[in-house]
PDB file of N, CA and C in Angstrom:
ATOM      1  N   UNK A   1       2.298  22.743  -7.030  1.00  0.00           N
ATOM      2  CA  UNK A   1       1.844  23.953  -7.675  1.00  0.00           C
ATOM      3  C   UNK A   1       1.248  24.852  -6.608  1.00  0.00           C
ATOM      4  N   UNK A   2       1.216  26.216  -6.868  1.00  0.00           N
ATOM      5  CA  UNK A   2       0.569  27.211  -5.772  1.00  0.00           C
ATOM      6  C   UNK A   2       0.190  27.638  -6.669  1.00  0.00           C
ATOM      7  N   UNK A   3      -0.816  28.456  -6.156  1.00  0.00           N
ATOM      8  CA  UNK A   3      -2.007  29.608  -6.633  1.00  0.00           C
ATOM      9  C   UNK A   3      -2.032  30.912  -5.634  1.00  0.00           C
ATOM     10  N   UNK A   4      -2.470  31.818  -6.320  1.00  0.00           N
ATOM     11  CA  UNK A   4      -2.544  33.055  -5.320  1.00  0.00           C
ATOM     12  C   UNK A   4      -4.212  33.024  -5.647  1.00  0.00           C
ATOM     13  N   UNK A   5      -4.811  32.174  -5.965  1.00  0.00           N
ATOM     14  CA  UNK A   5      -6.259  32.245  -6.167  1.00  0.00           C
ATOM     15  C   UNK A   5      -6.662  31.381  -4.610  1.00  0.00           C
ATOM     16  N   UNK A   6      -8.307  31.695  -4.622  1.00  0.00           N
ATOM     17  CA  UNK A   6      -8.840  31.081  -3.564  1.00  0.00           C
ATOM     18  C   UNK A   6      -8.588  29.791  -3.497  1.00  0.00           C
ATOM     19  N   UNK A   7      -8.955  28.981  -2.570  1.00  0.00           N
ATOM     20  CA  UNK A   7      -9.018  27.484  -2.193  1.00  0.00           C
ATOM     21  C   UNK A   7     -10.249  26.938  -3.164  1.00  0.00           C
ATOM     22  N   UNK A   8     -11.413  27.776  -3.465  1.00  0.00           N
ATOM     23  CA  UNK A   8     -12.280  27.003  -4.228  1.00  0.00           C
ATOM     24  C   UNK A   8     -12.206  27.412  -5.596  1.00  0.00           C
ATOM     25  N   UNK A   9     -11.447  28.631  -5.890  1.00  0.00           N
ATOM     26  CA  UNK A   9     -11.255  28.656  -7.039  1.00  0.00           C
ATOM     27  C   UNK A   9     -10.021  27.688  -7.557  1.00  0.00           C
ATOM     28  N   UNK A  10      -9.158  27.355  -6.702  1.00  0.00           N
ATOM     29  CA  UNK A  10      -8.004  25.877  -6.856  1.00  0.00           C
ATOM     30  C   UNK A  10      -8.590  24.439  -7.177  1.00  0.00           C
ATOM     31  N   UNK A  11      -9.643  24.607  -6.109  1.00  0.00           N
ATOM     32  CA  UNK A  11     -10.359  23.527  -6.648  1.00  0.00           C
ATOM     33  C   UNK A  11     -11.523  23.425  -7.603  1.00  0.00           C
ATOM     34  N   UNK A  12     -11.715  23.899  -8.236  1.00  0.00           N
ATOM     35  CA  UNK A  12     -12.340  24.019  -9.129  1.00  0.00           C
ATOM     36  C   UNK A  12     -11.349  23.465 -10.582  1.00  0.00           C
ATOM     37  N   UNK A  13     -10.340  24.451 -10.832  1.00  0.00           N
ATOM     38  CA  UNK A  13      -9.423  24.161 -11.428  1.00  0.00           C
ATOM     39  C   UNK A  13      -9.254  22.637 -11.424  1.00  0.00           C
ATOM     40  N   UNK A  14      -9.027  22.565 -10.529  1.00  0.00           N
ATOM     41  CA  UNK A  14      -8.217  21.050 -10.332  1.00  0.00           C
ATOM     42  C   UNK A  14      -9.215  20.282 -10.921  1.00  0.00           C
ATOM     43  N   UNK A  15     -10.529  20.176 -10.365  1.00  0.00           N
ATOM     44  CA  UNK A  15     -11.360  19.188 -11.054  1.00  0.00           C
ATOM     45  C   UNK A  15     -11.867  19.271 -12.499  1.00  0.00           C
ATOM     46  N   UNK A  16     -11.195  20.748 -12.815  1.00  0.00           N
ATOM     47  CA  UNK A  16     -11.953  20.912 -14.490  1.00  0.00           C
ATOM     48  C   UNK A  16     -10.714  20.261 -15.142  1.00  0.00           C
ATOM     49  N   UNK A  17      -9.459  20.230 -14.717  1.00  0.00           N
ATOM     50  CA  UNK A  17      -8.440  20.015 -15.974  1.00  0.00           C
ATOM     51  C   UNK A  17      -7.893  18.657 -15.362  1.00  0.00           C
ATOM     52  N   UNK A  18      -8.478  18.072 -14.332  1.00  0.00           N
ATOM     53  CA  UNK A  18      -8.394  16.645 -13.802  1.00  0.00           C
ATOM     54  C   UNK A  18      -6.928  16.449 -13.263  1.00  0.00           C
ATOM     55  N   UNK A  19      -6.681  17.606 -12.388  1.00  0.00           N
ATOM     56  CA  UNK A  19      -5.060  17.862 -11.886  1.00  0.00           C
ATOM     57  C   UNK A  19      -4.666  16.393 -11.177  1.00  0.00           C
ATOM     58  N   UNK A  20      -3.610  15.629 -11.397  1.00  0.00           N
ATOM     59  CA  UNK A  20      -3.681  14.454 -10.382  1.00  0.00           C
ATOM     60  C   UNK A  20      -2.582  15.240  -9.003  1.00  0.00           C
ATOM     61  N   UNK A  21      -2.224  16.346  -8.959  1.00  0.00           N
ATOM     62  CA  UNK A  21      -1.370  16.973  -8.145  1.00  0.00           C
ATOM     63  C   UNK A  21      -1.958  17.917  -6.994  1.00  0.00           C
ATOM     64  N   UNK A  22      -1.330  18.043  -5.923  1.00  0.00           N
ATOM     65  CA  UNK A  22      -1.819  18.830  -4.965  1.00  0.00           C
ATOM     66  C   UNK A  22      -1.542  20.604  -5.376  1.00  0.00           C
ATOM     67  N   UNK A  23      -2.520  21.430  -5.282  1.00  0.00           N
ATOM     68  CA  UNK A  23      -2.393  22.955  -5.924  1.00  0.00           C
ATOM     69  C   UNK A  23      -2.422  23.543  -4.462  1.00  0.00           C
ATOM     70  N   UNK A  24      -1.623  24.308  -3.897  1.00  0.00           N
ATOM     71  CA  UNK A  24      -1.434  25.174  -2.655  1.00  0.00           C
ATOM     72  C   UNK A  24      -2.416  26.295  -2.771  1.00  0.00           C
ATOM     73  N   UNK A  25      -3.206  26.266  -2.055  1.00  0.00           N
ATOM     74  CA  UNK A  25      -4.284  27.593  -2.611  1.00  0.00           C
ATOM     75  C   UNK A  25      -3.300  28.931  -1.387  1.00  0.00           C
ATOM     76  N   UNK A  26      -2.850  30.121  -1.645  1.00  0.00           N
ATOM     77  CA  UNK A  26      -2.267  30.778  -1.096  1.00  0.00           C
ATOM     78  C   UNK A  26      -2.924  32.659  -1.547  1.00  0.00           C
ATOM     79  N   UNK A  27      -4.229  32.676  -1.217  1.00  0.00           N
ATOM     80  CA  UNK A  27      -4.752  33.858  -1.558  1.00  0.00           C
ATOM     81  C   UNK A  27      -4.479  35.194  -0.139  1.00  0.00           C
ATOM     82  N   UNK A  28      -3.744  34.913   0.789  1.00  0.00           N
ATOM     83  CA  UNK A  28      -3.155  35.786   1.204  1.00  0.00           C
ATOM     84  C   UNK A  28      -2.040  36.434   0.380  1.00  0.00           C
ATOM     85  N   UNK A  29      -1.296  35.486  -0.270  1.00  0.00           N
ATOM     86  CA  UNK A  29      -0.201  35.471  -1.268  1.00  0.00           C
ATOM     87  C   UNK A  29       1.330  35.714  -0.474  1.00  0.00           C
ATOM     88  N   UNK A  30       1.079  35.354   1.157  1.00  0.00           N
ATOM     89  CA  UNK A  30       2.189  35.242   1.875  1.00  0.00           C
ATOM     90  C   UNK A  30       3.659  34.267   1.024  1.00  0.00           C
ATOM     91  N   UNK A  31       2.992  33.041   0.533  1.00  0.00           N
ATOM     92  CA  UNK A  31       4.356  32.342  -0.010  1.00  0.00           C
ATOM     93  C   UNK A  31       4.219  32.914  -1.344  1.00  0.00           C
ATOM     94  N   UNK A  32       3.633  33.026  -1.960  1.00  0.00           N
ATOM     95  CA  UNK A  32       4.818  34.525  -2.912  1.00  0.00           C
ATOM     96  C   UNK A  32       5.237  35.188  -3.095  1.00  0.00           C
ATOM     97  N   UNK A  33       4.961  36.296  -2.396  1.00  0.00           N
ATOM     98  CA  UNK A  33       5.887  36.805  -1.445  1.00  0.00           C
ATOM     99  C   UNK A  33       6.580  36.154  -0.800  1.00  0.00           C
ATOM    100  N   UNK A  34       6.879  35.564  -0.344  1.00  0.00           N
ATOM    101  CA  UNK A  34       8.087  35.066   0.675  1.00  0.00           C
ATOM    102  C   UNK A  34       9.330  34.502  -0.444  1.00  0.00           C
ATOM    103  N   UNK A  35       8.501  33.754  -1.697  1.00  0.00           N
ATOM    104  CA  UNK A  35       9.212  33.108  -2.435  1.00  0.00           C
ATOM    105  C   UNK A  35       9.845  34.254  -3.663  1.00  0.00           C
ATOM    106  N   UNK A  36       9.637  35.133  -3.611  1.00  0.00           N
ATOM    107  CA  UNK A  36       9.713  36.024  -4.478  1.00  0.00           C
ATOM    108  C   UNK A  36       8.958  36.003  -5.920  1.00  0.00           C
ATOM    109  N   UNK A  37       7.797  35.672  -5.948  1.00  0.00           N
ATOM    110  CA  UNK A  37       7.228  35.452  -7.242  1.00  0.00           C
ATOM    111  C   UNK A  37       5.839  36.398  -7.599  1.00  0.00           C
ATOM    112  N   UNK A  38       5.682  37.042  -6.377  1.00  0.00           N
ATOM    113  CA  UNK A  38       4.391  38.062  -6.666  1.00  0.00           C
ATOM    114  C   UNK A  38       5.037  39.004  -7.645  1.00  0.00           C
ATOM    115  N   UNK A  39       4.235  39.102  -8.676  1.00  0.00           N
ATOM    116  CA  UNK A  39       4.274  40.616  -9.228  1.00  0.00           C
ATOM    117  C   UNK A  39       3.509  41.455  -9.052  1.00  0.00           C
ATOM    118  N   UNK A  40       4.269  42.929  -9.640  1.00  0.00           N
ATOM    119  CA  UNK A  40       3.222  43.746  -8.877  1.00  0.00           C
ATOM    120  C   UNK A  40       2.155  43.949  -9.017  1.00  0.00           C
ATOM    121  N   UNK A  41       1.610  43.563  -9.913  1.00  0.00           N
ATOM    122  CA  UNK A  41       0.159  43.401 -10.393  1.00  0.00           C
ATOM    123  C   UNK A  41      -0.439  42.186  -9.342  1.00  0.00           C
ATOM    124  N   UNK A  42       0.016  41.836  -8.767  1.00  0.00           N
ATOM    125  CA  UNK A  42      -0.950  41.058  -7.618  1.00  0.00           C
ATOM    126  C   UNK A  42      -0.897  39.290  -8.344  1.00  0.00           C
ATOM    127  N   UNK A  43      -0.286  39.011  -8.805  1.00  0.00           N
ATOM    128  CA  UNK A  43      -0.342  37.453  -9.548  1.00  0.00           C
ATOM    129  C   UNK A  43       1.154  37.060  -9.181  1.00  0.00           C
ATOM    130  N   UNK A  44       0.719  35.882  -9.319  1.00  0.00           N
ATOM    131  CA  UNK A  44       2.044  35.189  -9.217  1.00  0.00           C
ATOM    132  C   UNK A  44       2.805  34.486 -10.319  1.00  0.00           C
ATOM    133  N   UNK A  45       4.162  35.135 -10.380  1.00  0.00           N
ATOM    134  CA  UNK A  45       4.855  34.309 -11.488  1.00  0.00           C
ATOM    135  C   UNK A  45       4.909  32.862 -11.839  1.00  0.00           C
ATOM    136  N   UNK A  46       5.106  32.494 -12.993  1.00  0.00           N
ATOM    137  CA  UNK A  46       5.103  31.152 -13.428  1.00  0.00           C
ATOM    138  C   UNK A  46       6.442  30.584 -13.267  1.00  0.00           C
ATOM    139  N   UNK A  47       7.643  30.311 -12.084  1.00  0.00           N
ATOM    140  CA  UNK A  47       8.543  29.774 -11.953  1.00  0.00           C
ATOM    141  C   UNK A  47       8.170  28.616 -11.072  1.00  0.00           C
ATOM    142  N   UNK A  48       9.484  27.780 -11.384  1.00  0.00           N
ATOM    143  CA  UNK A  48       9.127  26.155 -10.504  1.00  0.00           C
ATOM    144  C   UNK A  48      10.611  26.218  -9.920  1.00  0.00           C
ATOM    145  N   UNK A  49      10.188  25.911  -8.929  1.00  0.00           N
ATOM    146  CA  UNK A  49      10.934  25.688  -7.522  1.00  0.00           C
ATOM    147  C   UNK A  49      11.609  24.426  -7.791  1.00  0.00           C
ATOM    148  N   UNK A  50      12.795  23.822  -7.341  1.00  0.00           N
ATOM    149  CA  UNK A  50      13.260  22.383  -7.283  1.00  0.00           C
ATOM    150  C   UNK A  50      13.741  22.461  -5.939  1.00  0.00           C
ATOM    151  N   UNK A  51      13.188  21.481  -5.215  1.00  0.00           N
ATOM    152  CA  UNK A  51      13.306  21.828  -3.873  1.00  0.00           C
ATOM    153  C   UNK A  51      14.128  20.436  -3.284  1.00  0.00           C
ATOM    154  N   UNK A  52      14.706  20.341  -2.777  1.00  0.00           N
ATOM    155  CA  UNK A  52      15.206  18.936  -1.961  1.00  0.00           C
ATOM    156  C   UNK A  52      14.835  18.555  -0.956  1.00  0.00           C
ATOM    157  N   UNK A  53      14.920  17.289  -0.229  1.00  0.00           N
ATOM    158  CA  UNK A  53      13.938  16.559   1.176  1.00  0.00           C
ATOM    159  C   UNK A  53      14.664  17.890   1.855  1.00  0.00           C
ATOM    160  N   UNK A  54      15.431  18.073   2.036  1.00  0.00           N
ATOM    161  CA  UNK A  54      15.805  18.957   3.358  1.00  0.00           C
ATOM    162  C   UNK A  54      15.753  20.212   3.401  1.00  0.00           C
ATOM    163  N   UNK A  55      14.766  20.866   2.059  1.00  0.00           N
ATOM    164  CA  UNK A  55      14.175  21.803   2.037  1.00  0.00           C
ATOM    165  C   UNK A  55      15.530  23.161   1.392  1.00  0.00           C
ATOM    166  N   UNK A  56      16.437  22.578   0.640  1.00  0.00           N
ATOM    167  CA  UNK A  56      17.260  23.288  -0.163  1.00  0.00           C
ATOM    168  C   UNK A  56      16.786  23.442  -1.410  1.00  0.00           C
ATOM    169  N   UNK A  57      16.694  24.945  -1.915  1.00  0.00           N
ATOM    170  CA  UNK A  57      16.174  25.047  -3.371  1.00  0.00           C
ATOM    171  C   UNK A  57      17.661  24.471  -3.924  1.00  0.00           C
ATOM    172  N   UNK A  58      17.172  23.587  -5.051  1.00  0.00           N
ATOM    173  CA  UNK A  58      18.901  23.204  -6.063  1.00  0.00           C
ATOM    174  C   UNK A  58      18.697  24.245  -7.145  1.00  0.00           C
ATOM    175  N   UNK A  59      17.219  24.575  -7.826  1.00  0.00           N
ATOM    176  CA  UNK A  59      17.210  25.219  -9.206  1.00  0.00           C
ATOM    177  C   UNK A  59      15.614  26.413  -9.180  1.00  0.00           C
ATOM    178  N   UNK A  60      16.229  27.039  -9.818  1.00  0.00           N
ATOM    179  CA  UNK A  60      14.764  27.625  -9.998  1.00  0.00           C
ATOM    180  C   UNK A  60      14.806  27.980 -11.377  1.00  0.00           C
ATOM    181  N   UNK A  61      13.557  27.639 -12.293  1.00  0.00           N
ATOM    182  CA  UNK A  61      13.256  27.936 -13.755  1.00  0.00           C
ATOM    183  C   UNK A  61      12.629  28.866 -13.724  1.00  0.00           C
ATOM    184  N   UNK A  62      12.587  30.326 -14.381  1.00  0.00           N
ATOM    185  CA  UNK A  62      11.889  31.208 -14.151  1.00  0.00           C
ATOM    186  C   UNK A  62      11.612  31.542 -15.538  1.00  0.00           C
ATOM    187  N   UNK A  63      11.944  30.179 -16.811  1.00  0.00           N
ATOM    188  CA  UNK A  63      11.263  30.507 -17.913  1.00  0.00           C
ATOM    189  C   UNK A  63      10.301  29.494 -18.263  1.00  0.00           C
ATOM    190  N   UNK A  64       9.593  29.621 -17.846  1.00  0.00           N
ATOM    191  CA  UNK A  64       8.298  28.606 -17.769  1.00  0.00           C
ATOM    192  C   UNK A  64       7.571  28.705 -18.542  1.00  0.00           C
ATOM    193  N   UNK A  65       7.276  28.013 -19.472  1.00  0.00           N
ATOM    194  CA  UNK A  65       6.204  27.378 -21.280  1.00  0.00           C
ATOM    195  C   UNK A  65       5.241  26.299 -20.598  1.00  0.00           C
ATOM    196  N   UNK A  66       3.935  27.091 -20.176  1.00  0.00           N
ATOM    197  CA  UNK A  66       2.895  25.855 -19.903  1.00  0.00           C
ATOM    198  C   UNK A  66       2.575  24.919 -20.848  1.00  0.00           C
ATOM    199  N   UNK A  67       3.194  25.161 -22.299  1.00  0.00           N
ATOM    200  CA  UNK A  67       2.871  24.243 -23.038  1.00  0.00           C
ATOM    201  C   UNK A  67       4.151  22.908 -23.278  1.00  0.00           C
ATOM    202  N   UNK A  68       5.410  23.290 -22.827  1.00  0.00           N
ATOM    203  CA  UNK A  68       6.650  22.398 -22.703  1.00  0.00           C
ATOM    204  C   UNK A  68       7.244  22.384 -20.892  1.00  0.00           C
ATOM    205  N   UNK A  69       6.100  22.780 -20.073  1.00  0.00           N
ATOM    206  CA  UNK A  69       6.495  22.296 -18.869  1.00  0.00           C
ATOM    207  C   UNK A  69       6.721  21.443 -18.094  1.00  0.00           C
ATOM    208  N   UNK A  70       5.681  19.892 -18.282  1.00  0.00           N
ATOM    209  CA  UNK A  70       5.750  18.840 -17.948  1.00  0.00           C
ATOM    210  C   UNK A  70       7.515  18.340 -18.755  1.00  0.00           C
ATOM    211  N   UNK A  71       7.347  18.591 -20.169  1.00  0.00           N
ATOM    212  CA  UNK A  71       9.146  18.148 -20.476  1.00  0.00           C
ATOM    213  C   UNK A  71       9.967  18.264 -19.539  1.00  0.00           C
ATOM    214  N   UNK A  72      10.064  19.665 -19.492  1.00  0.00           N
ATOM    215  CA  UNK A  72      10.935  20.794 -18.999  1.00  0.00           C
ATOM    216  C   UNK A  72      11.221  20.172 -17.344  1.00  0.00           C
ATOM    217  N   UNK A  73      10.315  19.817 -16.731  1.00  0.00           N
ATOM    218  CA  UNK A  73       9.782  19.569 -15.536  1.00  0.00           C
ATOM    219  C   UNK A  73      11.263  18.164 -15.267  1.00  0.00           C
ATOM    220  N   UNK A  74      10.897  17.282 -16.193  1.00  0.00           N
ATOM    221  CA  UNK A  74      11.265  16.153 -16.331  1.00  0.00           C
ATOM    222  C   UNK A  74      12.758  15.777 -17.054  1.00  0.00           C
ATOM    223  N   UNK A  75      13.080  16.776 -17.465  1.00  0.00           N
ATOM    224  CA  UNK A  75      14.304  17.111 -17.411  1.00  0.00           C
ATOM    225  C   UNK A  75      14.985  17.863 -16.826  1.00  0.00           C
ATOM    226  N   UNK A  76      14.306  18.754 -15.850  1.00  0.00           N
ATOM    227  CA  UNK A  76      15.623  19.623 -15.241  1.00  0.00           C
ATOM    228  C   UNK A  76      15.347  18.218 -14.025  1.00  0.00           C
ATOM    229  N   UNK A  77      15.045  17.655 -13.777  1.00  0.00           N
ATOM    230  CA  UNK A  77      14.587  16.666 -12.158  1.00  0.00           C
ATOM    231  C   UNK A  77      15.452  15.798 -12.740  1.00  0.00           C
ATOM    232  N   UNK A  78      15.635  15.040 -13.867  1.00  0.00           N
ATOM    233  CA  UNK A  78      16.919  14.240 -14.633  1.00  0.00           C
ATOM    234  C   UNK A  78      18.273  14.974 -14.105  1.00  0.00           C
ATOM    235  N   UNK A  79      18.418  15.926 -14.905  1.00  0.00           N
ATOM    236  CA  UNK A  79      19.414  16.697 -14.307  1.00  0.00           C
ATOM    237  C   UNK A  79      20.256  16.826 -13.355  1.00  0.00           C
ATOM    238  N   UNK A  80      19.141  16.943 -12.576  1.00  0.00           N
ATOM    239  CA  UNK A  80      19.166  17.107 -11.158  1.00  0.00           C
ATOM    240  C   UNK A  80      19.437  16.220 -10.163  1.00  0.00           C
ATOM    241  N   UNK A  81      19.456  14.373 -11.221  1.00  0.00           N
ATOM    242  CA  UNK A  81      19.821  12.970 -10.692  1.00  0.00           C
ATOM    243  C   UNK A  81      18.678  12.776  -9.637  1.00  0.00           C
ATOM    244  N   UNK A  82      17.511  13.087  -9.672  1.00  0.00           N
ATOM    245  CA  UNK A  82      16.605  13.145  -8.819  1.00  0.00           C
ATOM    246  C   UNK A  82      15.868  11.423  -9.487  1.00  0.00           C
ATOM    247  N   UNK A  83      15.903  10.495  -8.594  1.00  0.00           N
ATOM    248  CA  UNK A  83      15.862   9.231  -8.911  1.00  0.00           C
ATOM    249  C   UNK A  83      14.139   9.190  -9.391  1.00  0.00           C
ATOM    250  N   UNK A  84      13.895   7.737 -10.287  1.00  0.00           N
ATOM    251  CA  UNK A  84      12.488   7.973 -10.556  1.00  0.00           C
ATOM    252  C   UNK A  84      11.550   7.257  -9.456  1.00  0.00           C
ATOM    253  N   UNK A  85      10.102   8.176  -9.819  1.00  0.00           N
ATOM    254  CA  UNK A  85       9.431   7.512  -8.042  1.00  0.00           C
ATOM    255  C   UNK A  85       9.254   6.183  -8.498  1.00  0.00           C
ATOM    256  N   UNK A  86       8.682   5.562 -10.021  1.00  0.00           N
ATOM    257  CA  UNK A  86       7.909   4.762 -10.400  1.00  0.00           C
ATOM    258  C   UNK A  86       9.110   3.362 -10.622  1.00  0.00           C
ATOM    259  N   UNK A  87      10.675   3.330 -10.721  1.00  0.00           N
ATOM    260  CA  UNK A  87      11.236   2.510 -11.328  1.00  0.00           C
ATOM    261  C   UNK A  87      11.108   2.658 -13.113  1.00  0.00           C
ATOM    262  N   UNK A  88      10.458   3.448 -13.866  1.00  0.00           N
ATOM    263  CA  UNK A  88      10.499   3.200 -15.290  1.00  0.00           C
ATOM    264  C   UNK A  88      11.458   4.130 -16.330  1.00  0.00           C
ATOM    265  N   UNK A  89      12.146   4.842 -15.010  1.00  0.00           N
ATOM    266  CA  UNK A  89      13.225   5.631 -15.841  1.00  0.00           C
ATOM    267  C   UNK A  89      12.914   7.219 -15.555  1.00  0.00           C
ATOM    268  N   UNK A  90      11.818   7.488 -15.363  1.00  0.00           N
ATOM    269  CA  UNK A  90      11.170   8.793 -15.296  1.00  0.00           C
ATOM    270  C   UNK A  90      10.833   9.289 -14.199  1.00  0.00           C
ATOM    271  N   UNK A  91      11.592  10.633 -13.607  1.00  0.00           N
ATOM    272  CA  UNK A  91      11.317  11.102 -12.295  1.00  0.00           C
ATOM    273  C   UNK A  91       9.762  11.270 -12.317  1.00  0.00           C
ATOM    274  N   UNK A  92       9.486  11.699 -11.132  1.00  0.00           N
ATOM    275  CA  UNK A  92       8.433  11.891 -10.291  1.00  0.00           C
ATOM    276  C   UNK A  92       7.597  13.069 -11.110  1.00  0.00           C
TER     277      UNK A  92
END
């Protein structure tokens, strides 16, 4: 996950909603810009990247439901034959 918010406002976050994931704090907002996701209002869009070890995007979702994202998450990575980290059937 990235943020165009501060590093302590990331972490903050993280410890209020008990994130078990690493949040990119990016308040220059260089990689959203770079990634194309700043809008012009200064925030960053809600799309997810699918990225591969060798640093090839395969997919990008740019309709993102924080409330069906973890699904969503877990099926386009199915999809995507992206193996599971745990052995129980379920990607990463």
């Amino acid at each position: 996950m990235a943020s165009v918010d501060s590093l302590e406002d990331n972490t903050a976050f993280a410890e209020k909603n008990e994130a078990t994931f690493p949040i990119l704090a990016d308040p220059t907002k260089d990689t959203a810009r770079a990634y194309g996701v700043l809008s012009a209002m200064g925030f960053a869009k809600r799309w997810t990247f699918y990225i591969d070890p060798q640093g090839q995007i395969l997919k990008i979702d740019k309709d993102v439901n924080p409330r069906s994202a973890g699904e969503n998450l877990v099926a386009n990575l199915q999809a995507l034959g992206v193996p599971p980290a745990d052995g129980t059937g379920s990607p990463p």
